[in-house]
Protein backbone atom coordinates (compact mmCIF):
# COMPACT_ATOMS: atom_id res chain seq x y z
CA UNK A 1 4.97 123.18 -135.83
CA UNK A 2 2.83 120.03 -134.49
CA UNK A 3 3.71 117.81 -132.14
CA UNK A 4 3.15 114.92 -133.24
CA UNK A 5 4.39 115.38 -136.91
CA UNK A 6 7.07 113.17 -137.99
CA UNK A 7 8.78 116.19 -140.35
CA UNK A 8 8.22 118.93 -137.74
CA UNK A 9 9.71 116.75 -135.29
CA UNK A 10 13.04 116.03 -138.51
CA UNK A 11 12.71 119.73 -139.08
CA UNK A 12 13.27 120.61 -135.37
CA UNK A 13 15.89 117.82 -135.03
CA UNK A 14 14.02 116.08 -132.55
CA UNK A 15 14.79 112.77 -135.05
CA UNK A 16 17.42 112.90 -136.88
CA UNK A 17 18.01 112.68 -140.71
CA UNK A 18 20.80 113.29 -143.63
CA UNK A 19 20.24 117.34 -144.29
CA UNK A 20 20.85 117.95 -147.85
CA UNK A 21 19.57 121.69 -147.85
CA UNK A 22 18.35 124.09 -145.30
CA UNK A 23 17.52 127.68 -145.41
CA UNK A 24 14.92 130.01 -143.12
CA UNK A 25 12.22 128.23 -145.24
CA UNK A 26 13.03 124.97 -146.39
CA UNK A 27 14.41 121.81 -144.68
CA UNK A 28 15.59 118.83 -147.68
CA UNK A 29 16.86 115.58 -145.92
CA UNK A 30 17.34 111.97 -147.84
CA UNK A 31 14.42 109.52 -148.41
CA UNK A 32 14.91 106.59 -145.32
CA UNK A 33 13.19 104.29 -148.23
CA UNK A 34 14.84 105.88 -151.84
CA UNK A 35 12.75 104.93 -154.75
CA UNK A 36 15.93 106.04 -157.13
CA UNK A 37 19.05 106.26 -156.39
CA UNK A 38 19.06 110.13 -155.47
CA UNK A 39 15.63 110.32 -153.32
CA UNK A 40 15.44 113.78 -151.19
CA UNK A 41 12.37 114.91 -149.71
CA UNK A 42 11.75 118.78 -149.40
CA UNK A 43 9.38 120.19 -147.06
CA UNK A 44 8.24 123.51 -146.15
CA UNK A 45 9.56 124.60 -142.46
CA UNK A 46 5.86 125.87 -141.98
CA UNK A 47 3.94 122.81 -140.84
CA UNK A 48 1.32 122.02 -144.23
CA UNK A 49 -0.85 119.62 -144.13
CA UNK A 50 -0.88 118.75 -148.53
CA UNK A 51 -1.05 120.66 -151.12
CA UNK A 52 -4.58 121.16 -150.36
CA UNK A 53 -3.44 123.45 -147.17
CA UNK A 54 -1.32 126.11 -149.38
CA UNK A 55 -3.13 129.64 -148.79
CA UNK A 56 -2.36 132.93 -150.11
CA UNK A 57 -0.85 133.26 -146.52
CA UNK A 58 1.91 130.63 -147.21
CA UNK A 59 1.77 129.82 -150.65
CA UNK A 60 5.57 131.50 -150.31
CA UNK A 61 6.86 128.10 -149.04
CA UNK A 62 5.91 126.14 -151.55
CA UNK A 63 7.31 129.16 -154.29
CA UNK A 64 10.56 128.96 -152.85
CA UNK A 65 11.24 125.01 -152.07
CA UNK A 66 10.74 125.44 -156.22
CA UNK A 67 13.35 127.45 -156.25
CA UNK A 68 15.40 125.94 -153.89
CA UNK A 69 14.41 122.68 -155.74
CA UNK A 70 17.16 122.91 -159.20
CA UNK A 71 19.64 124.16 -157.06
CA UNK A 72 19.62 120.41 -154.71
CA UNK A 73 18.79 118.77 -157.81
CA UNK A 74 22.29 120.39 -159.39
CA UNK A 75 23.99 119.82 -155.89
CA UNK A 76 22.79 116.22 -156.41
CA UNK A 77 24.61 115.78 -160.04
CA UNK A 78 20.93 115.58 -161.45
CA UNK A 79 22.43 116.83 -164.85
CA UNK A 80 20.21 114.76 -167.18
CA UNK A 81 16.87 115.31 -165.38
CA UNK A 82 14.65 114.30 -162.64
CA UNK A 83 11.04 114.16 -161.18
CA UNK A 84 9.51 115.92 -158.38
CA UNK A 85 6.17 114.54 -156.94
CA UNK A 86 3.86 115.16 -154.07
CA UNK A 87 1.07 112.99 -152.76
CA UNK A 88 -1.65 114.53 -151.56
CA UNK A 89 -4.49 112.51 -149.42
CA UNK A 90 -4.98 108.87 -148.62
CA UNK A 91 -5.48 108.02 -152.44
CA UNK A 92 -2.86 109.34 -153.45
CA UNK A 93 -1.25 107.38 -150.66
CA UNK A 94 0.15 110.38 -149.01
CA UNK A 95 2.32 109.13 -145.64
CA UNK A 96 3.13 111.53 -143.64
CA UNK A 97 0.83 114.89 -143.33
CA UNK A 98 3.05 117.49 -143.79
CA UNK A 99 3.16 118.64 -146.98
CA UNK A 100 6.35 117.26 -149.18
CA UNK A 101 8.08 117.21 -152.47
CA UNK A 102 10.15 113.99 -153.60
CA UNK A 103 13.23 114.66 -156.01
CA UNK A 104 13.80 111.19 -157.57
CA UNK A 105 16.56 110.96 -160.46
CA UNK A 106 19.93 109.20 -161.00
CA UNK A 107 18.80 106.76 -163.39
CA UNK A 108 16.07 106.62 -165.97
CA UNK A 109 12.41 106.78 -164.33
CA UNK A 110 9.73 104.54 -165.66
CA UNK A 111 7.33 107.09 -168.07
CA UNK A 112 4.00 105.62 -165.93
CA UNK A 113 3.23 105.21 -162.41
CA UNK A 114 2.80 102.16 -160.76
């Protein structure tokens, strides 16, 4: 964990947030800002810092927030599909560094980005 991370600080419930999932792994809590109208953000327990910090060593966070990721997505009545994106680096306009996955669905997504 980091101090100063805003997720290790949700993830240790030092600031709070609206849980959707948690497991010995995984922490999933709602988006503050939702970009669809079901917006969850799920984030390795394991402080990351992007997708360019998964190792052999913990490359088994990121394999099970995918499978931890259909089962929030059913949870979330995401029956007709949905997107999952992470940012990685300042180009990509990443946030907050700890690595992240969005699940964004409840309506039709726009086919391009922005």
């Amino acid at each position: 964990m980091m101090s100063d991370c805003l997720f290790c600080k949700i993830i240790a419930g030092e600031i709070p947030s609206a849980k959707v999932y948690e497991d010995d792994a995984v922490y999933a809590f709602r988006d503050i800002a939702p970009m669809a109208p079901v917006h969850v953000l799920v984030v390795p327990k394991q402080h990351i810092a992007s997708a360019d910090g998964i190792t052999p060593e913990n490359s088994a966070y990121v394999a099970r927030i995918f499978e931890v990721i259909p089962k929030i997505a059913a949870a979330e009545g995401l029956t007709n599909g949905y997107r999952v994106i992470t940012n990685c680096g300042e180009d990509a306009c990443q946030s907050v560094k700890h690595l992240h996955f969005h699940i964004l669905g409840g309506k039709k997504l726009p086919d391009q980005m922005a």
